[in-house]
PDB file of N, CA and C in Angstrom:
ATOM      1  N   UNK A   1      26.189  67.279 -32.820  1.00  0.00           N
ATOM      2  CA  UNK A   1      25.639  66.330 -31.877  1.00  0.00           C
ATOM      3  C   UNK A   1      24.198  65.987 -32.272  1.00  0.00           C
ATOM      4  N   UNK A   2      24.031  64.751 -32.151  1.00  0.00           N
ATOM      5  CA  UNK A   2      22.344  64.469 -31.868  1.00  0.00           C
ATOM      6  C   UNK A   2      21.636  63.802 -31.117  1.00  0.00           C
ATOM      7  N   UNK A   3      20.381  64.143 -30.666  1.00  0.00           N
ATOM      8  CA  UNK A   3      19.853  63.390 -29.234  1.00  0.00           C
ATOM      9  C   UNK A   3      18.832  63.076 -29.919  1.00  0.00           C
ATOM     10  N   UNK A   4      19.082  61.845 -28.483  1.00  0.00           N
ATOM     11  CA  UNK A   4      17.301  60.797 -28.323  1.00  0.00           C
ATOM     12  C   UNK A   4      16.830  61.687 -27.352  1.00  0.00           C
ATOM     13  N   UNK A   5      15.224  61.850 -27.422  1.00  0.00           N
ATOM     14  CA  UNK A   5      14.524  62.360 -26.654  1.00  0.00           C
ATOM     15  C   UNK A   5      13.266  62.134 -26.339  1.00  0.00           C
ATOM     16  N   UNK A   6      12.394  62.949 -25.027  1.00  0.00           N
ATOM     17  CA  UNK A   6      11.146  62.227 -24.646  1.00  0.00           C
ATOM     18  C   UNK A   6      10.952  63.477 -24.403  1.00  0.00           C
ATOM     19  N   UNK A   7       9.665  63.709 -24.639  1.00  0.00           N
ATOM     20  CA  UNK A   7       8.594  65.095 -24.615  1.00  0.00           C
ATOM     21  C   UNK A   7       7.722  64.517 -23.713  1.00  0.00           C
ATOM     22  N   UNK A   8       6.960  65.438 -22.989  1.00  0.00           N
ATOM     23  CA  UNK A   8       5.895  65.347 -22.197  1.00  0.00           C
ATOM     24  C   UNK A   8       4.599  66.170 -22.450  1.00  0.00           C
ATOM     25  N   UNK A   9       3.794  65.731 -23.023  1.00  0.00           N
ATOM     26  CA  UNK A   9       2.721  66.362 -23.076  1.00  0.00           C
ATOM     27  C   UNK A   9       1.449  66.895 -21.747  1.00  0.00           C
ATOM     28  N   UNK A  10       1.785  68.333 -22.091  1.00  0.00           N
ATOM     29  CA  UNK A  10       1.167  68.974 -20.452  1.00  0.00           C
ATOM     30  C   UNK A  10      -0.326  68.924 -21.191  1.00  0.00           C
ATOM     31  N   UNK A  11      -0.852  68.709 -21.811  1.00  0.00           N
ATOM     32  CA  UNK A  11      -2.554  68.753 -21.982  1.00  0.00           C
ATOM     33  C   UNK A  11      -2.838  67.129 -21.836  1.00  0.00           C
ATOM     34  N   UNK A  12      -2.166  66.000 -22.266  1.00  0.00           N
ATOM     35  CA  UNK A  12      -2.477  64.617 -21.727  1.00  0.00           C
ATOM     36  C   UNK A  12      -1.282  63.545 -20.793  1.00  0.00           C
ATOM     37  N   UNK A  13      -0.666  64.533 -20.640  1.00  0.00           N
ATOM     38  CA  UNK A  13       0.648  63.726 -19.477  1.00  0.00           C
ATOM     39  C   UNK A  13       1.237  62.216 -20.197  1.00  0.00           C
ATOM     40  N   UNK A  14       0.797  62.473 -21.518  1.00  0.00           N
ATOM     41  CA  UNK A  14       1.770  61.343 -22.451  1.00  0.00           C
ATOM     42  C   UNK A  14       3.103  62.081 -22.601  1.00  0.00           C
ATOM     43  N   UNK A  15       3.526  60.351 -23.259  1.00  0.00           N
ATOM     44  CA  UNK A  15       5.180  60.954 -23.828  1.00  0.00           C
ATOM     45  C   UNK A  15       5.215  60.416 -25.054  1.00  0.00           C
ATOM     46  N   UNK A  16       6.220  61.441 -25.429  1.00  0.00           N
ATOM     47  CA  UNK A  16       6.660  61.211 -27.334  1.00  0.00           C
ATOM     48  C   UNK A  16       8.055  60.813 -27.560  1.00  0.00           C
ATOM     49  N   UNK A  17       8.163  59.958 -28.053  1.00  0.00           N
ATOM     50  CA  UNK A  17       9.741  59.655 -28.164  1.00  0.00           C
ATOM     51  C   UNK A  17      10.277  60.314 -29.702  1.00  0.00           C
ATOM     52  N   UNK A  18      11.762  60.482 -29.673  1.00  0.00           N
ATOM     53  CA  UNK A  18      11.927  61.154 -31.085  1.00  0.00           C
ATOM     54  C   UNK A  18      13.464  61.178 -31.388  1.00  0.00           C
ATOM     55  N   UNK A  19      14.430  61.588 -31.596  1.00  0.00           N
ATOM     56  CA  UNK A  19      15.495  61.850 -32.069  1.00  0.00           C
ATOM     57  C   UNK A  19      15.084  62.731 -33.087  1.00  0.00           C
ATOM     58  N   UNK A  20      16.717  63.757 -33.086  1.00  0.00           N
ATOM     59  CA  UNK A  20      17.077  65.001 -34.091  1.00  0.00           C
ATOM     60  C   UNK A  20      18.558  65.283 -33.774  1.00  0.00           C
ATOM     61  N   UNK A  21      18.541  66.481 -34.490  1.00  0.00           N
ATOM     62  CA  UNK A  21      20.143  67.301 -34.494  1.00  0.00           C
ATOM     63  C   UNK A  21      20.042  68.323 -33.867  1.00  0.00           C
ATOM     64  N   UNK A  22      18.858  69.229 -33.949  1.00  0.00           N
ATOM     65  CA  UNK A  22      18.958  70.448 -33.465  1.00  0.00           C
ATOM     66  C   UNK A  22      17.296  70.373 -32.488  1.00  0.00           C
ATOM     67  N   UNK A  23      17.786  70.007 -30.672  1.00  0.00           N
ATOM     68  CA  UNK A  23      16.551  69.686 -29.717  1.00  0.00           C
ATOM     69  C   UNK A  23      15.502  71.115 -29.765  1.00  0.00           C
ATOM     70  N   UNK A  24      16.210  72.127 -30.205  1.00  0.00           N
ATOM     71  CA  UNK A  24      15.328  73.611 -29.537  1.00  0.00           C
ATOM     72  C   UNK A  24      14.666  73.261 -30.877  1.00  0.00           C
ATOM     73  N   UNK A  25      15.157  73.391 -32.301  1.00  0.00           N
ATOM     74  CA  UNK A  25      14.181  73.462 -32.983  1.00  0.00           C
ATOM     75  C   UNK A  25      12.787  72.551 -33.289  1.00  0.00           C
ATOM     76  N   UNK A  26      13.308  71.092 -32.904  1.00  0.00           N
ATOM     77  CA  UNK A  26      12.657  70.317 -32.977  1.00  0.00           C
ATOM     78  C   UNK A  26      11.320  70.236 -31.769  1.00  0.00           C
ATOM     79  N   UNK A  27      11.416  71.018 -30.821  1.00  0.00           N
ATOM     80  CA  UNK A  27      10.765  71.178 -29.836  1.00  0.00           C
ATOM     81  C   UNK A  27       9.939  72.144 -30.545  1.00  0.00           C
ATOM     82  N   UNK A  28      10.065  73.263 -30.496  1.00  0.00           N
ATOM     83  CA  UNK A  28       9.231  74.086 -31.330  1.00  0.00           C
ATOM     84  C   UNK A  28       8.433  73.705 -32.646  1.00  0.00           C
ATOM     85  N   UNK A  29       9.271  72.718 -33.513  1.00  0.00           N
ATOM     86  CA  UNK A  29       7.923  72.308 -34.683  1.00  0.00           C
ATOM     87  C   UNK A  29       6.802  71.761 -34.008  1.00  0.00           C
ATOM     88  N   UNK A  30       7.046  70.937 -32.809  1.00  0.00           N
ATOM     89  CA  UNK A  30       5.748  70.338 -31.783  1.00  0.00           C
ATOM     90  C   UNK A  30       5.219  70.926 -31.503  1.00  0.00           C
ATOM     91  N   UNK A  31       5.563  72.184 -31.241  1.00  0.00           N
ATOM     92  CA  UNK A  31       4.987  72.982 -29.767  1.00  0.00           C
ATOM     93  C   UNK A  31       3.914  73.978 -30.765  1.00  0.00           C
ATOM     94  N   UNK A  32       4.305  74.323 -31.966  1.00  0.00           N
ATOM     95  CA  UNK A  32       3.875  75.302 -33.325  1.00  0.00           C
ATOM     96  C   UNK A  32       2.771  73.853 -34.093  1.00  0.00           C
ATOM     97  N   UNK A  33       2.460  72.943 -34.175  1.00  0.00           N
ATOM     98  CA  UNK A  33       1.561  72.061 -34.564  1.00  0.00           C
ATOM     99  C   UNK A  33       2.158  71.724 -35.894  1.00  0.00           C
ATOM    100  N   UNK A  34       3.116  71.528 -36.249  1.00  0.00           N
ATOM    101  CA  UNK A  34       4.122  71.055 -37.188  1.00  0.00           C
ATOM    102  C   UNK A  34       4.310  69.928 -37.413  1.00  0.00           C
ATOM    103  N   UNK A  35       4.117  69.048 -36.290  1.00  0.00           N
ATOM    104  CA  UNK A  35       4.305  67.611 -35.997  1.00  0.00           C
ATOM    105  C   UNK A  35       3.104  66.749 -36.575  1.00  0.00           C
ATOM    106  N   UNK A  36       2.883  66.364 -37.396  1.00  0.00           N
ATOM    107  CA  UNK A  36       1.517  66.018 -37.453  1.00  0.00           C
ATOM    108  C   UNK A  36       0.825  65.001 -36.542  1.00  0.00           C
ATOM    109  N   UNK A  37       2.466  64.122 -35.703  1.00  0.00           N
ATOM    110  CA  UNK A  37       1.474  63.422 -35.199  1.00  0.00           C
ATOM    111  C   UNK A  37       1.170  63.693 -33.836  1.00  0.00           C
ATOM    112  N   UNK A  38       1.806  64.935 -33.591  1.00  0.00           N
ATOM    113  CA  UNK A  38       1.905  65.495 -32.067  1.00  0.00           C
ATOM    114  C   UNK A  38       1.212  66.567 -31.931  1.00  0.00           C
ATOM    115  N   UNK A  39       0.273  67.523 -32.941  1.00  0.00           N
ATOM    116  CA  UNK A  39       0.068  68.453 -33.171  1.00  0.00           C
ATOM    117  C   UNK A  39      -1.585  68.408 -32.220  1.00  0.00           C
ATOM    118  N   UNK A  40      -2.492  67.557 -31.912  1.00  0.00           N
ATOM    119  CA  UNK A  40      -3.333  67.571 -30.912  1.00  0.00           C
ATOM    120  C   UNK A  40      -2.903  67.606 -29.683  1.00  0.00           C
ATOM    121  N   UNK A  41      -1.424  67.507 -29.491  1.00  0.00           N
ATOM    122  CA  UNK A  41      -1.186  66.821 -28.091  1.00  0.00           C
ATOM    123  C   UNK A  41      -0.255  68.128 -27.416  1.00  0.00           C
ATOM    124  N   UNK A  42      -0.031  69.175 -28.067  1.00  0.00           N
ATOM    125  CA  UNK A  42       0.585  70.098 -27.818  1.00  0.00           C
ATOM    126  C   UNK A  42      -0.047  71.086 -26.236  1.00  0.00           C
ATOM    127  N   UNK A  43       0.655  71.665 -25.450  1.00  0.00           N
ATOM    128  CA  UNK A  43       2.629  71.950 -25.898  1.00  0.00           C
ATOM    129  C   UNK A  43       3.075  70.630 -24.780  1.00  0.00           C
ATOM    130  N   UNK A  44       4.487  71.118 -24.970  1.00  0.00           N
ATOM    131  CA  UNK A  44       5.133  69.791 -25.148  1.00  0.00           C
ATOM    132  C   UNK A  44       6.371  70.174 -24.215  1.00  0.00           C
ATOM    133  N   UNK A  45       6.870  69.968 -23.271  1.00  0.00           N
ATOM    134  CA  UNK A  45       8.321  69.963 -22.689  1.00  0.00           C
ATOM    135  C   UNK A  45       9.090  68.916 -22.742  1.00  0.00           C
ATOM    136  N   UNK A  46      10.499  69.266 -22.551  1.00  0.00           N
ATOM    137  CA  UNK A  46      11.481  68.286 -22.832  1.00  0.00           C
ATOM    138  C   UNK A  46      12.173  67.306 -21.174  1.00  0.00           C
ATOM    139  N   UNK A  47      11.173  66.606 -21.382  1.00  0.00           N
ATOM    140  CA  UNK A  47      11.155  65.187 -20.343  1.00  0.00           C
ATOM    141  C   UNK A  47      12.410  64.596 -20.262  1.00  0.00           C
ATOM    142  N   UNK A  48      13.020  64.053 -21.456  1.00  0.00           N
ATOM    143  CA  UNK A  48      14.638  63.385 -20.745  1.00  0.00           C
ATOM    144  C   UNK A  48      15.032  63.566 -21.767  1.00  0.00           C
ATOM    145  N   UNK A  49      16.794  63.181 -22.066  1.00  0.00           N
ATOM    146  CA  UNK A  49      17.610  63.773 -23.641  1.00  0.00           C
ATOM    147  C   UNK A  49      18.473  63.017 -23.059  1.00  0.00           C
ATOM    148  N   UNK A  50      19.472  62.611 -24.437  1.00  0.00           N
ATOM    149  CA  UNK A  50      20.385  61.843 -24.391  1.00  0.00           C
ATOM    150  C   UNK A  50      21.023  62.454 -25.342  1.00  0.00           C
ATOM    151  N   UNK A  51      22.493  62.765 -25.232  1.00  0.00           N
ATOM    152  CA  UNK A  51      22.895  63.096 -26.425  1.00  0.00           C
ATOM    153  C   UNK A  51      24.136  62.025 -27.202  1.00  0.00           C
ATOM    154  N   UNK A  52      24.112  62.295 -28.301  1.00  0.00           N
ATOM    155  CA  UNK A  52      25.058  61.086 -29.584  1.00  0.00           C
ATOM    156  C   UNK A  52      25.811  61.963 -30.442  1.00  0.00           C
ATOM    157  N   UNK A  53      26.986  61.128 -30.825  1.00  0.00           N
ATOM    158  CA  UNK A  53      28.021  61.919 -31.737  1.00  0.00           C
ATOM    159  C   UNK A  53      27.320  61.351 -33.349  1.00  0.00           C
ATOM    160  N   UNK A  54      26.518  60.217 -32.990  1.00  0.00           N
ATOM    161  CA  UNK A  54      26.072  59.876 -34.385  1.00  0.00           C
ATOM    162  C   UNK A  54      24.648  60.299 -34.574  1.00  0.00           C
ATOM    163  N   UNK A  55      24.084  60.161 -35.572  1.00  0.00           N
ATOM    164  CA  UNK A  55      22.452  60.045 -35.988  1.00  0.00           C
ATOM    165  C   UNK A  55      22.082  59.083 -35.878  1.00  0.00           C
ATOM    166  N   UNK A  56      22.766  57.773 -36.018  1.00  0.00           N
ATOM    167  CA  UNK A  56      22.682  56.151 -36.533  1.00  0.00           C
ATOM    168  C   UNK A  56      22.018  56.040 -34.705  1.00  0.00           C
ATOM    169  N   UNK A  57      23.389  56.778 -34.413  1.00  0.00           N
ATOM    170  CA  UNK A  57      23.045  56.021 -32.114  1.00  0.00           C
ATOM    171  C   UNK A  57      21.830  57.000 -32.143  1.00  0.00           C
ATOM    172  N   UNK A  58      21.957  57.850 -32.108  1.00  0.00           N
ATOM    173  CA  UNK A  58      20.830  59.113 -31.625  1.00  0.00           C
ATOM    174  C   UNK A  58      19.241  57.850 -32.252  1.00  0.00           C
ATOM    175  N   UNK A  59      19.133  57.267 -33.250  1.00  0.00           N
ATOM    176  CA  UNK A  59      17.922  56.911 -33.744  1.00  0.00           C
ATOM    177  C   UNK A  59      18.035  55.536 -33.320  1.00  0.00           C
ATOM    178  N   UNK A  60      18.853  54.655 -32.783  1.00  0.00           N
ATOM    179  CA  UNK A  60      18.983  53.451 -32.023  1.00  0.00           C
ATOM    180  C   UNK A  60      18.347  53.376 -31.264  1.00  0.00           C
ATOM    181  N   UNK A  61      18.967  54.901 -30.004  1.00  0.00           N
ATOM    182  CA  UNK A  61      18.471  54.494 -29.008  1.00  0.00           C
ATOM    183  C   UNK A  61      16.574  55.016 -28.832  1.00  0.00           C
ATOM    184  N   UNK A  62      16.157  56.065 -29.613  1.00  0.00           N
ATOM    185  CA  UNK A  62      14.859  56.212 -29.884  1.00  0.00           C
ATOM    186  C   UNK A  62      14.238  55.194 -30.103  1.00  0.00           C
ATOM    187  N   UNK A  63      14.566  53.937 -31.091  1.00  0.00           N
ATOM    188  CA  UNK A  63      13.926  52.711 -31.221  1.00  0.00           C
ATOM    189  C   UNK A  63      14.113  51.883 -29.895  1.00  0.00           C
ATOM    190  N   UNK A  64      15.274  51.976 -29.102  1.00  0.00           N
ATOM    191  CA  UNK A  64      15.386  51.419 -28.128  1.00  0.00           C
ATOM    192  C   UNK A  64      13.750  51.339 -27.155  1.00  0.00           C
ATOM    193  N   UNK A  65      13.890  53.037 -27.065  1.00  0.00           N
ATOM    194  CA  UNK A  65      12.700  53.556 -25.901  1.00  0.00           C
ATOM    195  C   UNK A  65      11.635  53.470 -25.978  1.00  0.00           C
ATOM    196  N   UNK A  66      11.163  52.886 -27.575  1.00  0.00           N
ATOM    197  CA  UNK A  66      10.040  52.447 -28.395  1.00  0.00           C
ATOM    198  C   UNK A  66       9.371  51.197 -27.692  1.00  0.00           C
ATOM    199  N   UNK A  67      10.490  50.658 -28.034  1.00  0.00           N
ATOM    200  CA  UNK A  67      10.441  49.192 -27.321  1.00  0.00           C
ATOM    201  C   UNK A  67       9.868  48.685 -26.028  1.00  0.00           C
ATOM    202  N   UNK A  68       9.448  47.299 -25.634  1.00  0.00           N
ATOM    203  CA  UNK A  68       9.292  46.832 -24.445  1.00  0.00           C
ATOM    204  C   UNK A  68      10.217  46.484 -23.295  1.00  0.00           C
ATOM    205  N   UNK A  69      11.573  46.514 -24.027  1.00  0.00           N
ATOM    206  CA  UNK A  69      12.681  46.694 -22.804  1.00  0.00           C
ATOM    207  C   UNK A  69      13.248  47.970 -22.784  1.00  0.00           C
ATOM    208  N   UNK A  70      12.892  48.875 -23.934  1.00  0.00           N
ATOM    209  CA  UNK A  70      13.064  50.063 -23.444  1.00  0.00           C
ATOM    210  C   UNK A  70      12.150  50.551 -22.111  1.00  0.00           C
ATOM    211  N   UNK A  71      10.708  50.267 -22.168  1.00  0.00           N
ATOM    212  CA  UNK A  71       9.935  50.937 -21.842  1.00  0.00           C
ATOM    213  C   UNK A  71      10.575  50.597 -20.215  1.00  0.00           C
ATOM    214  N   UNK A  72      10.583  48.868 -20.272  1.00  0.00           N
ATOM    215  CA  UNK A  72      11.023  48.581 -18.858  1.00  0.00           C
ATOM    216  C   UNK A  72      12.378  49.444 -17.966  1.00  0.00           C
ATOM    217  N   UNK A  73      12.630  49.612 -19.064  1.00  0.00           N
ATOM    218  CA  UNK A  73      14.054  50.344 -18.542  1.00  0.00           C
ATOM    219  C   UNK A  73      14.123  51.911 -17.860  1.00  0.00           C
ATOM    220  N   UNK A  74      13.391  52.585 -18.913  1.00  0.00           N
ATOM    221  CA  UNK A  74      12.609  53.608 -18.337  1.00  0.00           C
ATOM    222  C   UNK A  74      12.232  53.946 -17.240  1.00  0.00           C
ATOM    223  N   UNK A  75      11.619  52.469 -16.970  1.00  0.00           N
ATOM    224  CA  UNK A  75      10.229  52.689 -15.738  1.00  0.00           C
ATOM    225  C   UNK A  75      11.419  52.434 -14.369  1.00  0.00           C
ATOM    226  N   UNK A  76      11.718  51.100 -14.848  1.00  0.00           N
ATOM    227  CA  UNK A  76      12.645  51.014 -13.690  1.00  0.00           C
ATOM    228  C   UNK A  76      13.605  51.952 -13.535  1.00  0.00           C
ATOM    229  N   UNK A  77      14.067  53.085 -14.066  1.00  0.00           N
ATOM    230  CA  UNK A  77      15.184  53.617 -13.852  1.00  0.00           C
ATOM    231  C   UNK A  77      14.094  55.303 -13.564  1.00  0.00           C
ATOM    232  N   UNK A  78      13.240  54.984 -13.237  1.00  0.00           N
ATOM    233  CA  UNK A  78      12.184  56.024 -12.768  1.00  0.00           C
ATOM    234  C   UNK A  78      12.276  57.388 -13.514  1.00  0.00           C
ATOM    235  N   UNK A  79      12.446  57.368 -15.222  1.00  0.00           N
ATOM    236  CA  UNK A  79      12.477  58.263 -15.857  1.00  0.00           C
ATOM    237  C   UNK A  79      10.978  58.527 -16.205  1.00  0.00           C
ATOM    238  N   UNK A  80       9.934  57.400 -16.940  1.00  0.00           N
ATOM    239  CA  UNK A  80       8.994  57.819 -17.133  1.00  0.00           C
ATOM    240  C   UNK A  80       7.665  56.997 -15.919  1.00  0.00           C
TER     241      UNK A  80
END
């Protein structure tokens, strides 16, 4: 399986969008300063997940949430 996902950063109450295969590990390279681009913004909990039978969907919908109708979608659907 692989998921789209949104992290929450507890030191600036941002969010990180991302896709992977394996969520625990990928949480932990963040949380360990691994991430380079998340590595000031640490630690990090897991805010919302979606899971996919593909990588192709799993990284779709990450670009989705990227986006400005992602974002809308989000908001309106009172995730972030």
């Amino acid at each position: 399986m692989y998921f789209a996902y949104i992290l929450k950063s507890i030191k600036d109450n941002k969010y990180y969008y991302g896709s992977c295969e394996d969520l625990n590990k990928r949480l932990l390279m963040h949380n360990t300063g691994k991430v380079r681009s998340t590595k000031s913004r640490i630690p990090f909990i897991v805010h919302y997940v979606e899971e996919f039978v593909s990588r192709a969907d799993a990284q779709k919908r990450e670009y989705y949430f990227k986006s400005i109708n992602g974002f809308i979608w989000l908001k309106t659907n009172k995730i972030i």
